[in-house]
Protein backbone atom coordinates (compact mmCIF):
# COMPACT_ATOMS: atom_id res chain seq x y z
CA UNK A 1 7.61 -15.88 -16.94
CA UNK A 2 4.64 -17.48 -15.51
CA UNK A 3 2.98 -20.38 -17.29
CA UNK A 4 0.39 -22.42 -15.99
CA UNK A 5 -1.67 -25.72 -17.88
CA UNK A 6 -4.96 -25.34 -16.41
CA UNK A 7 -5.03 -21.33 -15.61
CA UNK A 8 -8.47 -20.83 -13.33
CA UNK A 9 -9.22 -16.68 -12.12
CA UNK A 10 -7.35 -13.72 -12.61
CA UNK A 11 -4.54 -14.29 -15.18
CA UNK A 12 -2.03 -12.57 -17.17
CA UNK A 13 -2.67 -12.81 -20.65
CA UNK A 14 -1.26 -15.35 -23.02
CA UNK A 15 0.78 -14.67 -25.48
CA UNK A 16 2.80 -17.18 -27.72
CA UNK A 17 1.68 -20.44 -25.51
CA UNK A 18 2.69 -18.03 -22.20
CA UNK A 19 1.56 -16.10 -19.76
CA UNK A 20 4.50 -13.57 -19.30
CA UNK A 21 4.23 -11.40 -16.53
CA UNK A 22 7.34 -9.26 -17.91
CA UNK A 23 5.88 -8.20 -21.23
CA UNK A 24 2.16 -7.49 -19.69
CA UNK A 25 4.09 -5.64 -16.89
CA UNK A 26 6.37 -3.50 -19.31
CA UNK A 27 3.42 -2.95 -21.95
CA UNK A 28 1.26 -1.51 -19.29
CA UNK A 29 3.57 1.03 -17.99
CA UNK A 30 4.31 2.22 -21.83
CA UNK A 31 0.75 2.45 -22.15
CA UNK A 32 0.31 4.72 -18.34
CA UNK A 33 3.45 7.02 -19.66
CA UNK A 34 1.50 7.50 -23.52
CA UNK A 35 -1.25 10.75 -21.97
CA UNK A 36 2.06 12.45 -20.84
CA UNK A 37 5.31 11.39 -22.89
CA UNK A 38 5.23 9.25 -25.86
CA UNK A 39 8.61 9.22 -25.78
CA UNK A 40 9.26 7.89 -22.56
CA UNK A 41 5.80 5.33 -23.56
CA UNK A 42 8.08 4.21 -26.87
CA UNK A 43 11.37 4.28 -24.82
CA UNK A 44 9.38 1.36 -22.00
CA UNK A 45 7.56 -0.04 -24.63
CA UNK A 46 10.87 -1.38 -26.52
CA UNK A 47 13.08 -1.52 -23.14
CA UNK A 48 15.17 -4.35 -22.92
CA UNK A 49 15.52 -6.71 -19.64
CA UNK A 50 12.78 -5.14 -17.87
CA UNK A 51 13.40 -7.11 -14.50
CA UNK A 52 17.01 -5.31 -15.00
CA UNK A 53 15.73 -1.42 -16.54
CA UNK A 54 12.48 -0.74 -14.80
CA UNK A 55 13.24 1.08 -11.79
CA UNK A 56 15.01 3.94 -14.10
CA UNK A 57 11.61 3.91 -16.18
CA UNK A 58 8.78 3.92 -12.96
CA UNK A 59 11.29 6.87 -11.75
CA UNK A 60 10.91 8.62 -14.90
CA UNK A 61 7.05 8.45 -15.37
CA UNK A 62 6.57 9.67 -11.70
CA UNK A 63 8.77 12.63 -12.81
CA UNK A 64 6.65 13.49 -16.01
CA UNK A 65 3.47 13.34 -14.02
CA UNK A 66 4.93 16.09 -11.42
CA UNK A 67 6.39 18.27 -13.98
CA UNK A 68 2.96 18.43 -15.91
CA UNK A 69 -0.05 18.07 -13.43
CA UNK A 70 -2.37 18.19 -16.55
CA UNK A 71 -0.85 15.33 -18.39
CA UNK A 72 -0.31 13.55 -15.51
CA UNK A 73 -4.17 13.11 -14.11
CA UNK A 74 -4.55 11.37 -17.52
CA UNK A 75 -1.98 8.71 -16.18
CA UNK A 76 -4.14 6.41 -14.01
CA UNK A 77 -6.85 6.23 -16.26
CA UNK A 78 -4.81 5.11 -18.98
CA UNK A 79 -2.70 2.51 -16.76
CA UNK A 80 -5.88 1.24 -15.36
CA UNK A 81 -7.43 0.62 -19.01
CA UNK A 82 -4.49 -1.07 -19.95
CA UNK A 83 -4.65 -3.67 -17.19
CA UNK A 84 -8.30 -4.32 -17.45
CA UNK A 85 -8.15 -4.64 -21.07
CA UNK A 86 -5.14 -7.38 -21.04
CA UNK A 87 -5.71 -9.27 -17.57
CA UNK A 88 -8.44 -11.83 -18.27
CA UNK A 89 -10.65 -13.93 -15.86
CA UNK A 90 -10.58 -17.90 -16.59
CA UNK A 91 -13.51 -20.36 -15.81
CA UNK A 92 -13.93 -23.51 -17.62
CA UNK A 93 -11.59 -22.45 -20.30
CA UNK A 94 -13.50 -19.19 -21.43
CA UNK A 95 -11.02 -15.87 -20.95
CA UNK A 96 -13.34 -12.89 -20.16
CA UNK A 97 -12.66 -9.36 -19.31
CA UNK A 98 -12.34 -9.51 -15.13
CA UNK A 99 -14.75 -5.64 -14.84
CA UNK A 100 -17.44 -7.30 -16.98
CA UNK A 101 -17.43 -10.78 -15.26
CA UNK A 102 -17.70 -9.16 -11.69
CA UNK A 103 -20.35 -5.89 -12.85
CA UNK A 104 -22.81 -8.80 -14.43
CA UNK A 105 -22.36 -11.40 -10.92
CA UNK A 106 -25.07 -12.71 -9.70
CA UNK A 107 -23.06 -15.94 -8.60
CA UNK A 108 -24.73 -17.67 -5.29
CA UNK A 109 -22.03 -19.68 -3.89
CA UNK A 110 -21.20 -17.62 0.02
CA UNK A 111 -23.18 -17.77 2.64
CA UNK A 112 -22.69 -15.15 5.98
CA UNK A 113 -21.58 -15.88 9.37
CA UNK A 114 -21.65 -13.20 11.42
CA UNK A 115 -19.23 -13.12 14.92
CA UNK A 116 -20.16 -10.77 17.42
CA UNK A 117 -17.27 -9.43 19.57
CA UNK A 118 -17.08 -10.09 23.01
CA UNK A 119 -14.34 -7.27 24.52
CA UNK A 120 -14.86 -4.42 26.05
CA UNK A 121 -15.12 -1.81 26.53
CA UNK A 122 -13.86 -0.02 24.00
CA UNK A 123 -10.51 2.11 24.98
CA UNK A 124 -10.95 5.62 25.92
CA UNK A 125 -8.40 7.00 23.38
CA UNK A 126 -5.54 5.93 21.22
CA UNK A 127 -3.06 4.34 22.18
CA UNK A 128 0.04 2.69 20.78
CA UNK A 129 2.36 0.01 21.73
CA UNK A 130 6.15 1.23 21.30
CA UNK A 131 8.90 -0.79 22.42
CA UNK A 132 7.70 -2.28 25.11
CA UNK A 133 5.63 0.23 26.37
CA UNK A 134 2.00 1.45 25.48
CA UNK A 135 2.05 5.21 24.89
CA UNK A 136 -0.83 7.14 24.78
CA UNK A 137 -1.55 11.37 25.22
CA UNK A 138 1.27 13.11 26.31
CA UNK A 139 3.86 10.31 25.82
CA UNK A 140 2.81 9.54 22.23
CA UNK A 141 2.51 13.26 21.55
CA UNK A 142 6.71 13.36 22.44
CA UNK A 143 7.33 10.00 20.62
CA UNK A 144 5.32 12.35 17.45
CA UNK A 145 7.66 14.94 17.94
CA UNK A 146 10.52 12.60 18.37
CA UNK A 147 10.21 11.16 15.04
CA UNK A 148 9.44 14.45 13.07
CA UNK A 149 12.81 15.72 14.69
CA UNK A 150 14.66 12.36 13.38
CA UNK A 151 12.78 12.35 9.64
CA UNK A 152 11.12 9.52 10.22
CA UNK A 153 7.72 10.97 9.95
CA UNK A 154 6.22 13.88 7.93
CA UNK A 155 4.87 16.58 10.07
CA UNK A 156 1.24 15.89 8.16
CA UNK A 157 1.45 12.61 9.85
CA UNK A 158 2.28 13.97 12.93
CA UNK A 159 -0.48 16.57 13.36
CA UNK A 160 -3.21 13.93 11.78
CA UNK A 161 -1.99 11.55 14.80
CA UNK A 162 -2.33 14.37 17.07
CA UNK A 163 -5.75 15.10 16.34
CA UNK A 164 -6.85 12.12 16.95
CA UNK A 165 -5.33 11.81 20.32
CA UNK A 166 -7.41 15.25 20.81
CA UNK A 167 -10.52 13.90 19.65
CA UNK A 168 -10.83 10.05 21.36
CA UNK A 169 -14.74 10.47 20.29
CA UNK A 170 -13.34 9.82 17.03
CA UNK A 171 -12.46 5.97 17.79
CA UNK A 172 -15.97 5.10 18.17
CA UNK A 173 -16.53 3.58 15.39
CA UNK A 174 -20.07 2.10 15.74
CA UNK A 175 -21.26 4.38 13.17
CA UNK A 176 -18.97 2.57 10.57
CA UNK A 177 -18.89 -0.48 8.11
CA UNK A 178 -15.39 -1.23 6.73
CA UNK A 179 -15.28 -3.91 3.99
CA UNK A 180 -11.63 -5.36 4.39
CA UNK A 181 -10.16 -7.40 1.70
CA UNK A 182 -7.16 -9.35 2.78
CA UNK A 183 -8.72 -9.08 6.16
CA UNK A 184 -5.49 -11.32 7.99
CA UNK A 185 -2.77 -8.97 6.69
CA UNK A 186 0.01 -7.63 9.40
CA UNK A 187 -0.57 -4.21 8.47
CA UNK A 188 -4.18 -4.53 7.84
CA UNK A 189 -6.13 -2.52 10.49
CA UNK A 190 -8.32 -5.03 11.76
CA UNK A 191 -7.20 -5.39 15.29
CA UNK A 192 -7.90 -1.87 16.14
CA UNK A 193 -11.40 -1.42 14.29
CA UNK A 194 -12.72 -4.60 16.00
CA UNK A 195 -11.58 -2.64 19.62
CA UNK A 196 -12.75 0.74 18.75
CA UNK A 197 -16.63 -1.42 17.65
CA UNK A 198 -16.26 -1.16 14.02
CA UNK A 199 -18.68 -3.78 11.79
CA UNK A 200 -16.18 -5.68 9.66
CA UNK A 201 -17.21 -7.46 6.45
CA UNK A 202 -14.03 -9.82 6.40
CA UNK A 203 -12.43 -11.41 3.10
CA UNK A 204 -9.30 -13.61 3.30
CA UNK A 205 -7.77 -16.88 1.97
CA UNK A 206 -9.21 -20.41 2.76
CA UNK A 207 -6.59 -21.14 5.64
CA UNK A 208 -7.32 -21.82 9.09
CA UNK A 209 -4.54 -19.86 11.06
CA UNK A 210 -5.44 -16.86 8.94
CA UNK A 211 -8.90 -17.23 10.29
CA UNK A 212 -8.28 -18.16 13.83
CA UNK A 213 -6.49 -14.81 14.01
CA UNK A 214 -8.87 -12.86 12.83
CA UNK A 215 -11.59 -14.36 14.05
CA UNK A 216 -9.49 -13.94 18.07
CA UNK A 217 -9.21 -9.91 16.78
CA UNK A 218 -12.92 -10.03 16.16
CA UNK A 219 -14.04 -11.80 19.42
CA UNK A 220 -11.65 -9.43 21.37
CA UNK A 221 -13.18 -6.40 20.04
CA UNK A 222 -16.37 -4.75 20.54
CA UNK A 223 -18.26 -4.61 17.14
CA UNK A 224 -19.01 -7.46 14.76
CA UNK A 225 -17.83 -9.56 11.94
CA UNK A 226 -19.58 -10.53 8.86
CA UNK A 227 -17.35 -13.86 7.50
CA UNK A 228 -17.56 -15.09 3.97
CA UNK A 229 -18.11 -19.07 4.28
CA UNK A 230 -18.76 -21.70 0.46
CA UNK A 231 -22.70 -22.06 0.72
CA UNK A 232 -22.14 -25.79 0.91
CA UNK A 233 -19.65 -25.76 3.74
CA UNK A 234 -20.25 -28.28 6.30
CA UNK A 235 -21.45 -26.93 9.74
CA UNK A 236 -18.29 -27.10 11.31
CA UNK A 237 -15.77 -24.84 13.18
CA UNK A 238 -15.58 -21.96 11.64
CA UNK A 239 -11.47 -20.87 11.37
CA UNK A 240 -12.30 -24.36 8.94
CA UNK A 241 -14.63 -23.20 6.64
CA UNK A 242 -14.40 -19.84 6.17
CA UNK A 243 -12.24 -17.61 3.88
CA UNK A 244 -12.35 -17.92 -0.14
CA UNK A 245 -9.79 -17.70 -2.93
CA UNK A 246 -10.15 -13.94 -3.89
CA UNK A 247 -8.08 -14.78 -7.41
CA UNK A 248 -10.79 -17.64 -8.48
CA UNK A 249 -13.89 -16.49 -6.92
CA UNK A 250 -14.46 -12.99 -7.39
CA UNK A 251 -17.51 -13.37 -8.90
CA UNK A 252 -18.97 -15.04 -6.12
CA UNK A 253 -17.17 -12.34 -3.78
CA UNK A 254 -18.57 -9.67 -6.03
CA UNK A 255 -22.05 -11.21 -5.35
CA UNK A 256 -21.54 -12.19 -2.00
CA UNK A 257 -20.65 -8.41 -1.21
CA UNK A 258 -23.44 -6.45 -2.68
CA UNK A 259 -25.70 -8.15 0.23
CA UNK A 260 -23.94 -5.60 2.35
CA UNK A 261 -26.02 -2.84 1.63
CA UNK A 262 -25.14 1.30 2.50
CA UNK A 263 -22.16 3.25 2.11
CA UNK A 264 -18.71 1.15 3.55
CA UNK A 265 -14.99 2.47 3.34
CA UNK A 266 -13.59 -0.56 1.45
CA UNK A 267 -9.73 -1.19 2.51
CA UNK A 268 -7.19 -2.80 0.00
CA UNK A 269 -4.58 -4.68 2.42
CA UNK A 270 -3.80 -7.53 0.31
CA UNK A 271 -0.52 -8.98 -0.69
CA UNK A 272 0.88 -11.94 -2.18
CA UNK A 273 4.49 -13.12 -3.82
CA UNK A 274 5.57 -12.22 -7.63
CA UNK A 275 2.95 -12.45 -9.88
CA UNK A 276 0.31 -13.64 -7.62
CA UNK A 277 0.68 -9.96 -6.27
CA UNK A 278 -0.59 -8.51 -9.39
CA UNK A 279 -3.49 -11.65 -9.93
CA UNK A 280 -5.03 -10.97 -6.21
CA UNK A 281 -4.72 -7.18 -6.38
CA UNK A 282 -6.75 -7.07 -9.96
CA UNK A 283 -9.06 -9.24 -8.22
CA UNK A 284 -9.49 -6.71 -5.38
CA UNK A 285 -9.61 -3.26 -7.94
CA UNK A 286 -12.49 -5.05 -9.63
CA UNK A 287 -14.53 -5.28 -6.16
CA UNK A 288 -13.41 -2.16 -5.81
CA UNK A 289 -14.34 -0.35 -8.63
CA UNK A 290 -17.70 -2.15 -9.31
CA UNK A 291 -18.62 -1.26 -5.32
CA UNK A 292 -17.73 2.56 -6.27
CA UNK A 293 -19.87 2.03 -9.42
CA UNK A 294 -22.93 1.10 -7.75
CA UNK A 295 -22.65 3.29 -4.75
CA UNK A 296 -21.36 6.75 -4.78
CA UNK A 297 -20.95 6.85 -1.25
CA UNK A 298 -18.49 4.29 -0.78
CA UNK A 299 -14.84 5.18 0.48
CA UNK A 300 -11.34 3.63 -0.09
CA UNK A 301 -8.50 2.72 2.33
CA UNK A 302 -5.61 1.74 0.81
CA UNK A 303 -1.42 2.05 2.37
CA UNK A 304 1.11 2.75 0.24
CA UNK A 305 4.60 1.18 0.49
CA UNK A 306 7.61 3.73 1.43
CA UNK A 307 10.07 1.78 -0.67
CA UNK A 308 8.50 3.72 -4.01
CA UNK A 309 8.86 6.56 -5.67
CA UNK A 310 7.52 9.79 -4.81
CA UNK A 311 7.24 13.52 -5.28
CA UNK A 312 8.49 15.08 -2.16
CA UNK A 313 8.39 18.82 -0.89
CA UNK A 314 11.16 21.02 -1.49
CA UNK A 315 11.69 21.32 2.38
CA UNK A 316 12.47 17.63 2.65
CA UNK A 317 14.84 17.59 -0.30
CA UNK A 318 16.99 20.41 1.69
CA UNK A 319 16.58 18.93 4.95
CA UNK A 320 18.08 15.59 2.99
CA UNK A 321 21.17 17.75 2.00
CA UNK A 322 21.24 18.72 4.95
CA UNK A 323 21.86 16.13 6.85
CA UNK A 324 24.20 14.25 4.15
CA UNK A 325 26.29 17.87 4.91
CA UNK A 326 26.73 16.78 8.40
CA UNK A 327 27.39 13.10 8.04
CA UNK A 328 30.06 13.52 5.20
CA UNK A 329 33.25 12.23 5.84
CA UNK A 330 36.10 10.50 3.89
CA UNK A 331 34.88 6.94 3.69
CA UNK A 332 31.97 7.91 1.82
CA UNK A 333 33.68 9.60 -0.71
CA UNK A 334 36.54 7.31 -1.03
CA UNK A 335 33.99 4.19 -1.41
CA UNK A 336 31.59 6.30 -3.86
CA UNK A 337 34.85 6.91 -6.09
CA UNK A 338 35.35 2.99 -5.29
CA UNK A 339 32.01 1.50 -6.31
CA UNK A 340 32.20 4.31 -9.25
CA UNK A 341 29.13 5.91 -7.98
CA UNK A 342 27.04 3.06 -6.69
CA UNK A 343 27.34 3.30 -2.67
CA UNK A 344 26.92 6.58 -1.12
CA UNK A 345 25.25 8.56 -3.93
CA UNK A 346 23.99 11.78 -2.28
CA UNK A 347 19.94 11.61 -1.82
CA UNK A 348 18.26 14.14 -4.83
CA UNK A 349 21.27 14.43 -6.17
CA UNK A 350 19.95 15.74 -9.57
CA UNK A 351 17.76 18.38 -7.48
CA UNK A 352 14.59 18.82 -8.14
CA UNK A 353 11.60 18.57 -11.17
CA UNK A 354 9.98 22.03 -11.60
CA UNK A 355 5.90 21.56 -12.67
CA UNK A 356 4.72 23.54 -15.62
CA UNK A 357 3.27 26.26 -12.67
CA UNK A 358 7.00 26.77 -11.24
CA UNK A 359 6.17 24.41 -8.54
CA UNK A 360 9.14 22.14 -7.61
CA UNK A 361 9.89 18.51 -5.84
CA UNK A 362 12.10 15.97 -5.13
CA UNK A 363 11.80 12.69 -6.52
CA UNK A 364 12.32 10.56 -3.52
CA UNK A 365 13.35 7.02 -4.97
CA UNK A 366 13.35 4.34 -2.27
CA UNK A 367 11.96 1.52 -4.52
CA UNK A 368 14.24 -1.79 -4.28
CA UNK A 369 15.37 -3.80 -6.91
CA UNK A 370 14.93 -7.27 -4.92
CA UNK A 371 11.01 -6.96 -4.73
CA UNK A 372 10.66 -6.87 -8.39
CA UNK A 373 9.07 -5.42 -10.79
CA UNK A 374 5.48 -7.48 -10.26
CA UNK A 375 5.73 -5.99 -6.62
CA UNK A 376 5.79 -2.44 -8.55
CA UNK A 377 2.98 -3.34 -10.92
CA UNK A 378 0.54 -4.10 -8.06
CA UNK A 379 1.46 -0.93 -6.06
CA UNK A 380 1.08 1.00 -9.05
CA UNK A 381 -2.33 -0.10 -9.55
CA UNK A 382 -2.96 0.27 -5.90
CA UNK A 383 -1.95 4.15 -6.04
CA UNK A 384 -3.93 4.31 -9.88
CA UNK A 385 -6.77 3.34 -8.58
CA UNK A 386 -6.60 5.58 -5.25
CA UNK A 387 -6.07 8.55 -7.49
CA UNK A 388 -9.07 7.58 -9.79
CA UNK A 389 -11.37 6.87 -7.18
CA UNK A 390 -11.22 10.57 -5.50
CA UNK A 391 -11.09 12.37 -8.62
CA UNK A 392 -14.37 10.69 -8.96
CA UNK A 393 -15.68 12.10 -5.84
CA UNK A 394 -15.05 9.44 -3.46
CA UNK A 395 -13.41 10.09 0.18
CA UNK A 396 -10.33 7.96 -0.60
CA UNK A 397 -7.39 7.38 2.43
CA UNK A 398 -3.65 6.39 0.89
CA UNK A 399 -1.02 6.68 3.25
CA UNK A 400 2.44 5.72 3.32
CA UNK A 401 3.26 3.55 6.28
CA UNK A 402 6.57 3.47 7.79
CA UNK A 403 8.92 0.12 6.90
CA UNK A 404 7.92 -2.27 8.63
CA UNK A 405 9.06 -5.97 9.98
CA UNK A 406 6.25 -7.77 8.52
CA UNK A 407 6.97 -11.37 7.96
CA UNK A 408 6.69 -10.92 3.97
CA UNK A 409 10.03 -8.47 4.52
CA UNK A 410 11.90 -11.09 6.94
CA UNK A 411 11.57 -13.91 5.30
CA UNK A 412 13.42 -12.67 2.65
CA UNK A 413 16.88 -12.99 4.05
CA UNK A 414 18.57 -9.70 2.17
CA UNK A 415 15.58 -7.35 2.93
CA UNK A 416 15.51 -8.83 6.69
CA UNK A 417 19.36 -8.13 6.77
CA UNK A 418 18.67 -4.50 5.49
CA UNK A 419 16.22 -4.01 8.05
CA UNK A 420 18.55 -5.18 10.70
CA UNK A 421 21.14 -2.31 9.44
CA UNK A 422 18.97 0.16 8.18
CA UNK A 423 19.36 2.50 11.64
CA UNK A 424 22.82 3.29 10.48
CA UNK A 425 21.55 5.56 7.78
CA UNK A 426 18.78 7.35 9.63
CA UNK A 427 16.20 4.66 9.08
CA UNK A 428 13.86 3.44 11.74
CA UNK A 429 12.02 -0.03 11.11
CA UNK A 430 8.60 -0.25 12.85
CA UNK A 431 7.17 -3.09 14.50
CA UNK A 432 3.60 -4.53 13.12
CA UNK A 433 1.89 -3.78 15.92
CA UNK A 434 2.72 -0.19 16.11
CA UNK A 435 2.24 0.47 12.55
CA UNK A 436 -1.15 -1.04 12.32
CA UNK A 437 -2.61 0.89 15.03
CA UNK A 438 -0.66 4.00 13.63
CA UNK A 439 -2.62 3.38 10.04
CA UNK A 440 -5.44 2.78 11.76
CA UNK A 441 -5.51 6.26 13.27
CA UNK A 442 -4.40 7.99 10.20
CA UNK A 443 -7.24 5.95 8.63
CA UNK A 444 -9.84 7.55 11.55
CA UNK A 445 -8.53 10.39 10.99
CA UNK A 446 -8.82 10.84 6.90
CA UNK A 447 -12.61 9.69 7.54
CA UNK A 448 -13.71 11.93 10.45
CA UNK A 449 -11.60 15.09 9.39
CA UNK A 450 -13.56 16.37 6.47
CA UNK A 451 -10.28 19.15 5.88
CA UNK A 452 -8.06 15.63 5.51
CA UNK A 453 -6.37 15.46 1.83
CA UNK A 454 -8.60 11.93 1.61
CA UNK A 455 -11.73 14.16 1.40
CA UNK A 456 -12.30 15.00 -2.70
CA UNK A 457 -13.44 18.60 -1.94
CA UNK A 458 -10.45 20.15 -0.32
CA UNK A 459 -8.45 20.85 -3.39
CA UNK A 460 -4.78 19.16 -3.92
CA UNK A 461 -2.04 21.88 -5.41
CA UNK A 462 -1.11 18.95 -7.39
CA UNK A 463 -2.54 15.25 -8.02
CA UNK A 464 0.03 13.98 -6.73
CA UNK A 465 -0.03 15.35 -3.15
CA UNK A 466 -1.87 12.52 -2.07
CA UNK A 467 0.70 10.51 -1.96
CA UNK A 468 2.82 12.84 0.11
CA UNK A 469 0.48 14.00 2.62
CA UNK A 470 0.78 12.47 5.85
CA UNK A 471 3.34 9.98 5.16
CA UNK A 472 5.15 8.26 7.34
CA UNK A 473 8.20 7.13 5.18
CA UNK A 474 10.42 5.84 8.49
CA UNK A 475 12.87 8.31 7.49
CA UNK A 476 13.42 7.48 3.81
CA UNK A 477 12.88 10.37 2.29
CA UNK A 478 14.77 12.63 4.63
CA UNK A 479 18.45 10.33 4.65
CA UNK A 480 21.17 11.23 3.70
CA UNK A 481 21.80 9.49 0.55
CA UNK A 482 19.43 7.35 -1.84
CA UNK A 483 18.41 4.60 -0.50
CA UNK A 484 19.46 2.41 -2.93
CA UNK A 485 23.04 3.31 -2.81
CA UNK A 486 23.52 2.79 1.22
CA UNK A 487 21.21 -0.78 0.75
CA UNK A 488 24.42 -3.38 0.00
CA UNK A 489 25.72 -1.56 3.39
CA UNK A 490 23.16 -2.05 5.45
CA UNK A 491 22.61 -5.72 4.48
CA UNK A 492 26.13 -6.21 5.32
CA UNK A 493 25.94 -4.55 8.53
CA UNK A 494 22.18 -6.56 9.41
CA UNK A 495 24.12 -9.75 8.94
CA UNK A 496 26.73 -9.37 11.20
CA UNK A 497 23.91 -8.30 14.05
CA UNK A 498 22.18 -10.80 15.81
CA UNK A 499 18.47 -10.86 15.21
CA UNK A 500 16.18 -8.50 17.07
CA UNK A 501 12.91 -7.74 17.29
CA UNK A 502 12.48 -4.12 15.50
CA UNK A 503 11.30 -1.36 17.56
């Protein structure tokens, strides 16, 4: 529960004197599973201790989408609905529907800086740093193939990387205006468009070191950066003044934006704690969805998290019993039988979901109970609105970048652990700075290659192929038992290693 006197921006709606993130989160999953499975909508809507029950129930409506593709295109429109119509926007004590406040802004209140970068020039192809080293052509082709052969990577991922390295004309980026909200984020892409002369319209919080980071990416780079700064800001240093609260101000962001004229590929790379997730990332679908409104040109970049739940070829569920055949031994049976089933539970145990067409997947199930179900709730509405947007005809990039030791994941001391130990079972944990500039790439590459599953007229076997193509899971999907089942393990074994920095 979440209660707050004076609520200002994005909120969750009230109910009985509270604002209760639980029953707003559980009510709008019931209402996303309702298009496909009433059942299962009844079965969430009444579910008891939802921080305890939900992962069983997010598992279950991803497996009713894949089994009926028809019923299941229906789901993001109804999830989305449900959101809009019980998150509220708060100013001066009036609650208003968040789509209408931002489609009617015409809020003054931001005034543009713009930073011109001072780098150069701009490199001559990709290139990626990798423990220690900076690979690039034939040496990141090998690493490619390196972590195909381990399962850490899909081959999609693989051969999008590769074309890129193939086609370095495709890093100039002076031909392209990205709109980036939560501009500052680790696995934002920033860094590299700056360096490969992007024009950046930058959104972030109110906090100098955020901004004195991006505005040193922006200065290093060779394109320019248009910065967000209160219209009655003192003329001071900028890192200072800059940034605004997306959560209370996204009318004035809404306004501020639409001076940015043209087609832009706007990227979703914000995150916040527990309910505040859900609060900024409602802010950000609204900008979202009133920029693909008004322009029918605009594109979406948005990266999915790998511990989800996904439908997964049928290869990579055999390749996953595969390898579980060839690291089974005694000690995982003996401590399955142990833990009566709750440590070393085969991955895809129950097989696979067959579609109504005789198509059949996995359901690869990597999400983790410690992040909670508000975590969930704002990735779900990440992926909802990915889905939406390129069924509507816009080029829309959603990738699945690899785990990652961000500092949201180590300062939470059981995940950091996990991280630590997660090599044991076939899991490789990326530095930031390799998966950003990995992203980026795959980002390049769904906006140059018009055959790229991001581009709405090559035609998906099933909606949700989106979400599979090109991922790069870190070897999640392709272990050899579910994630969740080898997690206590590896925390153990992260404790007792000394800290390291992750490759």
């Amino acid at each position: 529960m979440t209660h707050a006197a004076t609520p200002r921006g994005v909120q969750f709606p009230e109910m009985d004197g509270e604002r209760s993130t639980t029953a707003t989160g559980r009510a709008v999953f019931a209402d996303a599973a309702r298009p496909i499975d009433a059942g299962l909508a009844e079965r969430i809507a009444n579910a008891p201790k939802w921080h305890a029950t939900y992962l069983a129930y997010v598992r279950d409506l991803l497996a009713a989408e894949w089994a009926d593709p028809l019923g299941g295109a229906a789901v993001p429109g109804a999830g989305l609905d449900s959101l809009y119509e019980r998150m509220e926007f708060v100013r001066d004590g009036d609650a208003m529907r968040l789509d209408r406040v931002v489609r009617s802004s015409d809020v003054p209140g931001l005034r543009t800086v713009t930073v011109e970068g001072e780098g150069g020039p701009r490199p001559d192809g990709l290139r990626v740093s990798y423990r220690g080293r900076v690979l690039s052509d034939d040496a990141l082709r090998a690493q490619l193939r390196d972590w195909v052969d381990r399962g850490i990577v899909e081959p999609s991922f693989a051969e999008a990387i590769e074309l890129v390295i193939a086609t370095p004309d495709w890093l100039d980026l002076t031909d392209q205006r990205f709109v980036l909200l939560g501009a500052g984020a680790e696995m934002g892409p920033l860094e590299s468009l700056c360096a490969w002369g992007a024009e950046v319209v930058v959104v972030d919080r109110p906090r100098p070191p955020i901004w004195e980071s991006i505005l040193a990416a922006v200065r290093a780079g060779t394109g320019r950066a248009h910065v967000p700064v209160a219209a009655d800001a003192p003329q001071d240093d900028l890192a200072r003044v800059a940034g605004v609260d997306l959560i209370t101000a996204v009318p004035e962001v809404a306004a501020w934006l639409r001076e940015f004229e043209g087609p832009v590929t706007i990227g979703n790379y914000v995150y916040a704690d527990g309910a505040t997730n859900v609060q900024v990332s409602m802010a950000v679908d609204a900008l979202i969805l009133d920029r693909g409104v008004r322009d029918p040109d605009t594109r979406l970049a948005v990266l999915a998290t790998p511990t989800d739940v996904f439908a997964v070829p049928e290869e990579v569920v055999a390749d996953a019993q595969r390898r579980h055949g060839d690291a089974s031994g005694a000690w995982p049976r003996v401590a399955r039988t142990i833990s009566r089933d709750n440590l070393y539970v085969p991955n895809y145990e129950d097989g696979v979901v067959t579609t109504t067409s005789g198509r059949r997947a996995g359901i690869a199930d990597a999400l983790v109970a410690q992040q909670g179900p508000n975590y969930v709730l704002a990735k779900r509405l990440h992926r909802w609105r990915a889905r939406a947007m390129r069924a509507a005809g816009h080029r829309t990039s959603i990738n699945v970048a690899p785990a990652t030791s961000t500092r949201s994941v180590t300062k939470n001391r059981v995940l950091a652990a996990a991280y630590r130990g997660a090599d044991r079972f076939g899991v490789e944990v990326f530095a930031p700075d390799t998966s950003n500039t990995l992203m980026a790439a795959l980002l390049v590459h769904d906006l140059r290659n018009d055959k790229s599953s991001a581009s709405p007229e090559v035609a998906l076997d099933h909606p949700l192929d989106l979400l599979a193509e090109g991922a790069a899971h870190a070897g999640l999907w392709r272990m050899p038992y579910a994630p969740r089942t080898v997690l206590p393990l590896a925390v153990v074994r992260g404790l007792l290693r000394p800290e390291r920095t992750p490759s």
